[in-house]
Protein backbone atom coordinates (compact mmCIF):
# COMPACT_ATOMS: atom_id res chain seq x y z
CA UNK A 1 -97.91 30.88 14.90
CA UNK A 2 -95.56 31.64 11.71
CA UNK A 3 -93.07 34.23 10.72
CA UNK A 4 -92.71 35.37 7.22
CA UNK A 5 -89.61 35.75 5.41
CA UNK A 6 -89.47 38.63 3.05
CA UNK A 7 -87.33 40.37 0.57
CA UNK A 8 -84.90 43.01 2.33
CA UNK A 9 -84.49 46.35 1.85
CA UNK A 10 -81.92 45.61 -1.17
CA UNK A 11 -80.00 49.19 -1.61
CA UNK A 12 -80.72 52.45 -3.09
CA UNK A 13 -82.03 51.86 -6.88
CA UNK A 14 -82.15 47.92 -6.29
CA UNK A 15 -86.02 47.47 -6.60
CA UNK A 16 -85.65 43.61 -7.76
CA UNK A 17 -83.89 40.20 -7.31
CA UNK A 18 -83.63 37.20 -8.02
CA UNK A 19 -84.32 33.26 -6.12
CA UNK A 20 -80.61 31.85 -6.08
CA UNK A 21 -81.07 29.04 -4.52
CA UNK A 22 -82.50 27.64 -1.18
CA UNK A 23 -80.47 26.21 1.50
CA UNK A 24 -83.37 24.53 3.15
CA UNK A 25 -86.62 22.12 1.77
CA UNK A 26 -90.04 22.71 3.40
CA UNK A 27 -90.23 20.70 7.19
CA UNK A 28 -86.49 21.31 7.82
CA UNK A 29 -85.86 23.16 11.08
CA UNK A 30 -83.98 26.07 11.02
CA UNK A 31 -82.13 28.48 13.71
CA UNK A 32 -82.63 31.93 13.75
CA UNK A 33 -80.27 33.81 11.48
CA UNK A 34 -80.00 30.69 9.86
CA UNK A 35 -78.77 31.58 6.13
CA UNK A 36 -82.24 30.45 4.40
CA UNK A 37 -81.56 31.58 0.89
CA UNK A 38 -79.49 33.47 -1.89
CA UNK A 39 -80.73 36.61 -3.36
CA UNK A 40 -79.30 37.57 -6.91
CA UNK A 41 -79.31 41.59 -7.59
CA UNK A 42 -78.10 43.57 -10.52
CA UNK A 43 -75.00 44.26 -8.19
CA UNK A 44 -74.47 41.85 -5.47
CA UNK A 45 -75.68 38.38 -4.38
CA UNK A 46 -76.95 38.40 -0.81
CA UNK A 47 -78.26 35.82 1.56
CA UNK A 48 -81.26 36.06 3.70
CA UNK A 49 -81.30 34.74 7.14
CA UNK A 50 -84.10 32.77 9.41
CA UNK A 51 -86.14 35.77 10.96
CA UNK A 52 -86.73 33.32 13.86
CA UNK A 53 -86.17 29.66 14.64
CA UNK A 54 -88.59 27.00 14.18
CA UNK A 55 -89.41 24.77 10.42
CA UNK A 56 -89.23 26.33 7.09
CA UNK A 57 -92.93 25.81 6.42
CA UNK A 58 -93.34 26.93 3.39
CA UNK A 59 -91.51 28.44 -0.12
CA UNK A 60 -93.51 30.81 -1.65
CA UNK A 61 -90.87 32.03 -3.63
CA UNK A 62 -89.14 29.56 -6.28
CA UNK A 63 -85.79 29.05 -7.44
CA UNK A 64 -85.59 31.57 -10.02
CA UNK A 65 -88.37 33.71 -9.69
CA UNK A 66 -87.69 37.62 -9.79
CA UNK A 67 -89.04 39.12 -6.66
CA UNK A 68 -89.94 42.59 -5.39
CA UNK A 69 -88.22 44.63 -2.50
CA UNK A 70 -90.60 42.80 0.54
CA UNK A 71 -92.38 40.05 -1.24
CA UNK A 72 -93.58 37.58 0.10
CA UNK A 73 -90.61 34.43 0.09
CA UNK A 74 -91.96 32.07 2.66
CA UNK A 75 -92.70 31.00 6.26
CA UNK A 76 -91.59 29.66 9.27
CA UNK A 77 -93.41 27.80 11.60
CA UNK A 78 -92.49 27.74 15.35
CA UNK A 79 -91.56 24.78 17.09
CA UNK A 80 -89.62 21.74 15.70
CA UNK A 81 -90.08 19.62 12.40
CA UNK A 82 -92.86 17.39 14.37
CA UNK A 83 -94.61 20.66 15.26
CA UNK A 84 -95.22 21.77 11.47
CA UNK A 85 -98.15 20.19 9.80
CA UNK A 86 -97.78 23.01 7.37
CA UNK A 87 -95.11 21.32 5.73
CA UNK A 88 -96.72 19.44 4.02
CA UNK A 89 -98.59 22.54 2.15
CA UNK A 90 -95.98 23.11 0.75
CA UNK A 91 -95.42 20.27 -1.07
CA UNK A 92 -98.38 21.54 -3.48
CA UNK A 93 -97.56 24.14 -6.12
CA UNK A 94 -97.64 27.68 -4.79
CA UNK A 95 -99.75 30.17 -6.92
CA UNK A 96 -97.29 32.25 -8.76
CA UNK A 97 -96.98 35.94 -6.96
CA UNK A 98 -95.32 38.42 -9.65
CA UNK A 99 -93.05 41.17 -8.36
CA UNK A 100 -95.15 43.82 -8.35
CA UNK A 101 -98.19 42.66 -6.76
CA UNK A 102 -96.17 40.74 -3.88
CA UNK A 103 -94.41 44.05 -3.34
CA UNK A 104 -97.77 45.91 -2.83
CA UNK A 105 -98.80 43.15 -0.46
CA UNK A 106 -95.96 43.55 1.94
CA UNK A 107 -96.06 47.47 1.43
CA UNK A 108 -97.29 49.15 4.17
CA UNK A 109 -99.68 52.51 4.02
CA UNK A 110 -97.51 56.05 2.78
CA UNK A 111 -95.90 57.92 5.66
CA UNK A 112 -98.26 61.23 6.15
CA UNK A 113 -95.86 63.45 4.62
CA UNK A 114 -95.38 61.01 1.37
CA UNK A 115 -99.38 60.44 1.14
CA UNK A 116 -100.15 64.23 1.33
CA UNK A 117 -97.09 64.87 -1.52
CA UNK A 118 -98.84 62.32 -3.47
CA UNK A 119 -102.18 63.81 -3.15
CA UNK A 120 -100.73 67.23 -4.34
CA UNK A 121 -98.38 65.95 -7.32
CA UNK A 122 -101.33 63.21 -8.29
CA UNK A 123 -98.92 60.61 -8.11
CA UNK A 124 -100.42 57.05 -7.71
CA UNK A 125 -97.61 54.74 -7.38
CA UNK A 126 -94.51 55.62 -6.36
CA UNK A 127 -92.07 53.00 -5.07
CA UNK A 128 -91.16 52.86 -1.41
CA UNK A 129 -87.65 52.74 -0.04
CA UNK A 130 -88.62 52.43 3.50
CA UNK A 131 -89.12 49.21 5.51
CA UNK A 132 -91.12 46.70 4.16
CA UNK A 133 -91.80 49.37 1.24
CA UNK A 134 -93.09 52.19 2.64
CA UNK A 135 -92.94 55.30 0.81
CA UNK A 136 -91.29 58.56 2.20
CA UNK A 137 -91.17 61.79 1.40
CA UNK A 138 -88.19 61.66 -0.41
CA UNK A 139 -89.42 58.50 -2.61
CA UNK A 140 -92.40 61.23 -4.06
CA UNK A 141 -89.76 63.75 -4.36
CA UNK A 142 -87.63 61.50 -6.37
CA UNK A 143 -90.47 60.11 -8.68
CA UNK A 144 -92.02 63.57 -9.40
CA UNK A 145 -88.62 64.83 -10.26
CA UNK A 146 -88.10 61.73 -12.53
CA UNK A 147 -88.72 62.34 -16.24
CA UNK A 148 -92.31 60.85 -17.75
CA UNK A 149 -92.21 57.77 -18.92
CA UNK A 150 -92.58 57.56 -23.55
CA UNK A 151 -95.91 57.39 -23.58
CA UNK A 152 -95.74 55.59 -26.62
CA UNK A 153 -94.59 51.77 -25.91
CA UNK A 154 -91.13 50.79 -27.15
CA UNK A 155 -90.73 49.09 -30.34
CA UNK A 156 -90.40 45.43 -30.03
CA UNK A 157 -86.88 43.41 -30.56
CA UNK A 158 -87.19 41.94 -34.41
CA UNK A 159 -87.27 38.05 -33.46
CA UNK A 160 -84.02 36.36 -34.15
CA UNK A 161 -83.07 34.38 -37.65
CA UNK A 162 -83.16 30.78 -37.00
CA UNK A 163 -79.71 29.43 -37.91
CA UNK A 164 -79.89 26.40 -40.15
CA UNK A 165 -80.81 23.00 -38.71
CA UNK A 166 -77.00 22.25 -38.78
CA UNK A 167 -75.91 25.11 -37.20
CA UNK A 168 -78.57 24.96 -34.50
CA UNK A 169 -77.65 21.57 -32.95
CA UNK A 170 -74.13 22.67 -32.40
CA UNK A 171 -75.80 26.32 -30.49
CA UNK A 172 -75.91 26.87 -26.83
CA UNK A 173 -78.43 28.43 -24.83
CA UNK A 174 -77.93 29.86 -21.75
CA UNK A 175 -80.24 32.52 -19.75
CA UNK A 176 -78.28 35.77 -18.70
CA UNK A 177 -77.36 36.27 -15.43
CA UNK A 178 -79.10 39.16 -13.30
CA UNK A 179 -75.90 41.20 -13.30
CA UNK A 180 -75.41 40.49 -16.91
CA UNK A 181 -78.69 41.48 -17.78
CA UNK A 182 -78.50 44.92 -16.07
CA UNK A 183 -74.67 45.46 -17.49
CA UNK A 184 -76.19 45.37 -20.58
CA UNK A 185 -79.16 47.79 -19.87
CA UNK A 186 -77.21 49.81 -18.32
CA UNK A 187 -74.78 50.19 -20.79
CA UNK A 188 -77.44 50.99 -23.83
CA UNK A 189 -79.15 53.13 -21.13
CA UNK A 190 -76.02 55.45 -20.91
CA UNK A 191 -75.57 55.26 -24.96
CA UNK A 192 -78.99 56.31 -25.61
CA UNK A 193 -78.67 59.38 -22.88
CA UNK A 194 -75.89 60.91 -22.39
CA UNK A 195 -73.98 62.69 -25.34
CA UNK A 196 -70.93 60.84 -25.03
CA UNK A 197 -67.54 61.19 -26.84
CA UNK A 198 -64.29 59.95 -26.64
CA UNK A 199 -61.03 61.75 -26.50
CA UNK A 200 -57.45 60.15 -26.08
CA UNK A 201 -53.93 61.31 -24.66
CA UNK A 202 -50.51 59.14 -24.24
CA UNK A 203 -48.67 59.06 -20.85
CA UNK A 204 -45.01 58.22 -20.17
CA UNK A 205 -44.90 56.30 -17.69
CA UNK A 206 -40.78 55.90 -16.92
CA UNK A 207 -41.25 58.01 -13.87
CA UNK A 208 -44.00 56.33 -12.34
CA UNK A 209 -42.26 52.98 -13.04
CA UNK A 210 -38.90 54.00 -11.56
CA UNK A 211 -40.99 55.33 -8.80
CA UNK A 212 -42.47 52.22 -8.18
CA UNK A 213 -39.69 49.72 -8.68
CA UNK A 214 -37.06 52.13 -5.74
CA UNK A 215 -40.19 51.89 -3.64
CA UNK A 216 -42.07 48.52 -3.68
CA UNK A 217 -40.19 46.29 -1.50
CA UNK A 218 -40.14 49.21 1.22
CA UNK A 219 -44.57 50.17 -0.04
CA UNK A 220 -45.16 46.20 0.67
CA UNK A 221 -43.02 45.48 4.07
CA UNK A 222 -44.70 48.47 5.53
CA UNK A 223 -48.22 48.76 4.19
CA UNK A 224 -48.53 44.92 4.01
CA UNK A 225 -49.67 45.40 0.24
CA UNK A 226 -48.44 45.83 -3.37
CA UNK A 227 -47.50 48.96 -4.70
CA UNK A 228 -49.48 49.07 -7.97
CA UNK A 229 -50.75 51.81 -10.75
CA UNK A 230 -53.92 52.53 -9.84
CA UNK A 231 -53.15 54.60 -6.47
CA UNK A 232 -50.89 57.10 -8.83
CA UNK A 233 -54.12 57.28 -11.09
CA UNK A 234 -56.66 57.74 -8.69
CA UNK A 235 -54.40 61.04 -7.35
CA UNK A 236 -53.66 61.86 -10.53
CA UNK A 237 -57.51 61.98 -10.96
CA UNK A 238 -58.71 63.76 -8.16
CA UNK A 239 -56.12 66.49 -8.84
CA UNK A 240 -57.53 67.19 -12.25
CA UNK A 241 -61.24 66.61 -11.28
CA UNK A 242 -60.43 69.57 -8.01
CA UNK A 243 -59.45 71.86 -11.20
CA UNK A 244 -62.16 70.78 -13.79
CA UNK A 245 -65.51 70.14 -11.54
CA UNK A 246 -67.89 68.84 -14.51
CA UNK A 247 -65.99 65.99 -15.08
CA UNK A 248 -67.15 65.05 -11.54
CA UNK A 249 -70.69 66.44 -12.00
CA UNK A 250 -74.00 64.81 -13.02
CA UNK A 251 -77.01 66.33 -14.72
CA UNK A 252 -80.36 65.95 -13.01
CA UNK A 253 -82.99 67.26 -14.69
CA UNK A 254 -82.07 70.87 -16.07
CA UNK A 255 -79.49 71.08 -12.98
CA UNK A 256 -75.53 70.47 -12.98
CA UNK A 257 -75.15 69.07 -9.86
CA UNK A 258 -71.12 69.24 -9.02
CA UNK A 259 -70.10 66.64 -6.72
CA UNK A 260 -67.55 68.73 -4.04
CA UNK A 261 -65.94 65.46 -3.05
CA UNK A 262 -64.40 62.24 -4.96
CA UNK A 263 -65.26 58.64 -4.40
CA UNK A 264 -63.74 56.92 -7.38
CA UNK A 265 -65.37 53.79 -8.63
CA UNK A 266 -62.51 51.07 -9.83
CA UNK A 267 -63.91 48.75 -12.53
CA UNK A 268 -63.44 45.12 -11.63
CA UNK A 269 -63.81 41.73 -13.99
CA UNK A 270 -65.20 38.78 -12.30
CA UNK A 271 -66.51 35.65 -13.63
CA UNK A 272 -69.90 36.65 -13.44
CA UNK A 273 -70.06 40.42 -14.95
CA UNK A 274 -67.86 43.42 -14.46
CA UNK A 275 -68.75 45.33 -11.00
CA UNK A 276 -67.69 48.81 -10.05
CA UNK A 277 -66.60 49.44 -6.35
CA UNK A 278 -66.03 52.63 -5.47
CA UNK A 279 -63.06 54.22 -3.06
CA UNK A 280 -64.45 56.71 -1.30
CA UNK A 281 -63.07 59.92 0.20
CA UNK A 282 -60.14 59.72 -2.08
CA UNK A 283 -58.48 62.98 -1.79
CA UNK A 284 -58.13 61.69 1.85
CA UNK A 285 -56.34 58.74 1.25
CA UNK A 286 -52.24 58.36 0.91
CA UNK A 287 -51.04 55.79 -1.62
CA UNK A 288 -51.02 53.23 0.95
CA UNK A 289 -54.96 53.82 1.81
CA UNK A 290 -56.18 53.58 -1.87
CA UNK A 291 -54.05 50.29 -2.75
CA UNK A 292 -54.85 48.84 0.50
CA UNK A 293 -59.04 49.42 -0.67
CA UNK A 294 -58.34 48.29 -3.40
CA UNK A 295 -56.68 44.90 -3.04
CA UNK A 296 -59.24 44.49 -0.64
CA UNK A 297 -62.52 44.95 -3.55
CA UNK A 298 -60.49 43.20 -5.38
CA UNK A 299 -60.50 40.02 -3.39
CA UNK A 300 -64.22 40.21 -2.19
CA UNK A 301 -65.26 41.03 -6.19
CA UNK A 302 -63.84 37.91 -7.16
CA UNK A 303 -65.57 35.90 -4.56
CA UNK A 304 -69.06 37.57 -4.52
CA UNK A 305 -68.76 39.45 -1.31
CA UNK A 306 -68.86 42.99 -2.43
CA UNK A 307 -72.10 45.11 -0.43
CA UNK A 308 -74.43 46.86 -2.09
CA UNK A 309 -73.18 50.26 -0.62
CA UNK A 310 -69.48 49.76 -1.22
CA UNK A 311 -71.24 49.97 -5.32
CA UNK A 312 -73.12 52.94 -4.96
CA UNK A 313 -72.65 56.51 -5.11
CA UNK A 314 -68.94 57.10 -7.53
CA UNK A 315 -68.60 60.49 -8.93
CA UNK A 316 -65.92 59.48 -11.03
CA UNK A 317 -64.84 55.85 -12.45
CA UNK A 318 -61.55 54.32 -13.69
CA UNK A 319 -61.65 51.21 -16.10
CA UNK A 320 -58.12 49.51 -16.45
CA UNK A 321 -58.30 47.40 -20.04
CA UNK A 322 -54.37 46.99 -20.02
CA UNK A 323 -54.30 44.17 -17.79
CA UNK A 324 -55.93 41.72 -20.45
CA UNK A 325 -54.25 43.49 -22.66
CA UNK A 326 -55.75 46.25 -24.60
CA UNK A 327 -53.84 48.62 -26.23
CA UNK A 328 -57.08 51.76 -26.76
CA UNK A 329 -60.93 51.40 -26.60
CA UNK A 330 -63.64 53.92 -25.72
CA UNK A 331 -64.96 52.93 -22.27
CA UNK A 332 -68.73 53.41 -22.01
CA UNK A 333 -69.89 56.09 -19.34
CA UNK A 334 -71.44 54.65 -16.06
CA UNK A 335 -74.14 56.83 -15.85
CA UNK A 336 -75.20 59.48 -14.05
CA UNK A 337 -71.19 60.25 -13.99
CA UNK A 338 -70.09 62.37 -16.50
CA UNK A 339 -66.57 60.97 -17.07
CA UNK A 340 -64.48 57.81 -16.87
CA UNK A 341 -61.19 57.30 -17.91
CA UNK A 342 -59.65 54.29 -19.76
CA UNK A 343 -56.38 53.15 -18.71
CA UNK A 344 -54.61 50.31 -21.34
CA UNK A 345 -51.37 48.56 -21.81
CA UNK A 346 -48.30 49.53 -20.89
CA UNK A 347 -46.38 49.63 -24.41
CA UNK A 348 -42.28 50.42 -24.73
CA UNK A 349 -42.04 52.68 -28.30
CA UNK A 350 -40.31 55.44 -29.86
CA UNK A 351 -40.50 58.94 -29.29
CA UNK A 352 -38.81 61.72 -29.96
CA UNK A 353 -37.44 63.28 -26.40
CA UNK A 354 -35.15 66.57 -26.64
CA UNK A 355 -34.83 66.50 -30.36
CA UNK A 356 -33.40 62.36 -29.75
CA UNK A 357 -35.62 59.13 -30.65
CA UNK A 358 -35.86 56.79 -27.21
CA UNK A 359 -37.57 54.06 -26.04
CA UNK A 360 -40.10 54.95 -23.29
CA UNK A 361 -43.06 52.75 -21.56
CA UNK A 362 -45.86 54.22 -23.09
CA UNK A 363 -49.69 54.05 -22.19
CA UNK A 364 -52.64 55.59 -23.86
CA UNK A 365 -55.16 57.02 -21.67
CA UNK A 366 -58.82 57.38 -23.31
CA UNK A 367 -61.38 60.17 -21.33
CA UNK A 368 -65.06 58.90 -21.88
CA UNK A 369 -67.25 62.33 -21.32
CA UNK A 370 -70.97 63.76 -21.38
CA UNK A 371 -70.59 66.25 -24.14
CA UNK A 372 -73.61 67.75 -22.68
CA UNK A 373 -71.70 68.48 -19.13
CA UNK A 374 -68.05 68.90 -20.64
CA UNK A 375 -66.57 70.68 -23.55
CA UNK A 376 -63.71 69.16 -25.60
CA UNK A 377 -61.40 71.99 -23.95
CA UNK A 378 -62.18 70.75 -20.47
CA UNK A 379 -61.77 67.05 -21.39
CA UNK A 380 -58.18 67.79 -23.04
CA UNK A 381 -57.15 69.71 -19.84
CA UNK A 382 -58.43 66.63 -17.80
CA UNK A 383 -56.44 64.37 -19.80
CA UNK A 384 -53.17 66.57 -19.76
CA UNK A 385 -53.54 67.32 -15.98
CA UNK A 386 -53.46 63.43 -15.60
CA UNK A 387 -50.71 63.43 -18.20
CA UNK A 388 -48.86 66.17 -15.77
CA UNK A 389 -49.14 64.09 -12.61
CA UNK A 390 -47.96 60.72 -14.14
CA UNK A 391 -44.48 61.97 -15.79
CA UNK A 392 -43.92 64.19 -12.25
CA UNK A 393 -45.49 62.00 -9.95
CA UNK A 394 -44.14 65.20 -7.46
CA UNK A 395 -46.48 66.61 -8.12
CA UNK A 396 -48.82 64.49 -6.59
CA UNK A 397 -47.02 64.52 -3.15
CA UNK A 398 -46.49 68.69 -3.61
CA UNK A 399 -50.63 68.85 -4.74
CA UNK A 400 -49.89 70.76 -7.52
């Protein structure tokens, strides 16, 4: 008797991953819950534990191969190494199973409600979100709701100029990553959709700084973590989305769909790709909550522990370019959000305060919008409400 190993249920939108790398060879016994393998998404890698001890029998699945949500990976035999003739099957090449049709294997039948939906819409595939793949009801709802596909096929990418024979020997080439590939999509996806612009605002930041500096030593001993920026500009944030609500809306169809609550996605750089975890529940946090979040993504970003769900489901995101350095940019939307602000470096230069020229810690802050959700009036109030909450960071505590 054998157990198959199969793709998990990955996360909501995470159809696809793919083959890391496996732990174990075919004839090595394994214990049940036994990490077996590493799955690379678009968001997260994951590992995928022994369903049940006995000998990895066979790998189905190769290092590398892009696999569907409940494809087929491999099996386990039960018993001990000596028990599993099988091992030695897989020693021969295993046919290649693409992502789609090892997904419909392992798919089981429509739930009634989803097959009867299907029947009336005259859907024929629809992708299942259920275990092992079955589709619900709301998996038709989503994919009759979802707009046609071009019926034309896209245009294909005009093949690359070789570079001189020179040039070429001294060239590296080096497959993108999984998470790099969908950054990039991702990105072009939200260019080529939403109708976004760019507006910009400065911020003194001399009370925020004073703020911090009487209060850090105190913030640390207590909370057990750094008092940083990025707690004042999350409040800041969720003050000014409570007053302008389509700068924490999404559009869905030919709906505006206004989020009533604020889970703010914090960009993070890793090594492997830029990943956006996302505080939730912010407007009921304290300082100490959102700093103590997130130091914590922080940490597990950098080391590749982040969950799929801790990635899913922002209304609003905040990109922080000033600690590499940047002085302005226009950060790119992460889509379906309608806004994301750009934070940048903290710069000391002139301005002209009561008639007098001082010194003051300057940052600019940069509002990415959907021009299609928000007017320029509503994006200029979002900035200055920010603007408001940084040089009185009272008003913050007072929730004004």
């Amino acid at each position: 008797m054998s157990t198959e190993i199969r793709v998990p249920t990955l996360g909501e939108s995470v159809t696809e991953a793919t083959i890391g790398k496996w732990f174990k060879k075919p004839g090595e016994a394994v214990k049940a819950d036994e990490p077996l393998l590493e799955l690379e998404t678009d968001k997260v890698t994951l590992e995928v534990n022994a369903p049940a001890a006995g000998t990895l029998a066979e790998i189905v699945a190769k290092d590398g191969e892009t696999v569907g949500v409940g494809a087929l990976l491999g099996t386990i035999a039960a018993g001990g190494a000596a028990d599993a003739p099988a091992a030695a099957k897989a020693e021969a090449p295993a046919p290649a199973v693409s992502a789609p049709a090892a997904a419909a294997v392992a798919a089981m039948p429509p739930a009634p409600a989803a097959a009867r939906m299907m029947a009336e819409t005259g859907l024929q595939v629809v992708e299942g979100s259920g275990k092992r793949g079955q589709v619900l009801k709301e998996d038709v709802i989503r994919a009759a709701a979802a707009p046609a596909a071009p019926s034309a096929p896209a245009a294909p990418a005009a093949p690359r100029v070789a570079s001189p024979a020179d040039d070429a020997a001294r060239e590296e080439r080096v497959k993108m990553s999984k998470l790099r590939q969908t950054i990039a999509r991702r990105l072009k996806e939200s260019q080529n959709t939403a109708a976004m612009l760019t507006t910009f605002n400065e911020v003194d930041m001399s009370a925020v700084m004073g703020l911090r500096n009487q209060y850090k030593d105190l913030f640390e001993k207590k909370h057990g973590v750094k008092l940083g920026f990025m707690g004042f500009f999350v409040k800041a944030c969720v003050q000014a989305l409570k007053e302008l609500p389509g700068v924490n809306a999404e559009i869905d169809g030919t709906d505006i769909i206004y989020k009533n609550y604020y889970h703010i996605g914090i960009a993070v750089g890793t090594d492997k790709g830029l990943v956006v975890p996302v505080v939730r529940e912010a407007d009921h946090l304290g300082l100490a909550g959102i700093e103590k979040t997130i130091a914590d993504f922080g940490r597990r970003a950098r080391d590749g522990q982040l969950k799929i769900e801790e990635m899913q489901g922002g209304t609003f995101t905040i990109t922080n370019g000033g600690i590499y350095g940047s002085l302005m940019s226009t950060p790119i939307l992460n889509t379906p959000q309608s806004g994301i602000l750009g934070m940048h470096k903290i710069q000391e230069r002139p301005v002209v305060i009561g008639g007098k020229i001082e010194v003051r810690p300057m940052m600019y802050l940069a509002l990415s919008y959907d021009h299609r959700i928000v007017d320029g009036k509503e994006a200029v109030t979002f900035l200055v409400r920010v603007k408001e909450c940084l040089e009185d960071p009272a008003r913050l505590a007072m929730d004004l």
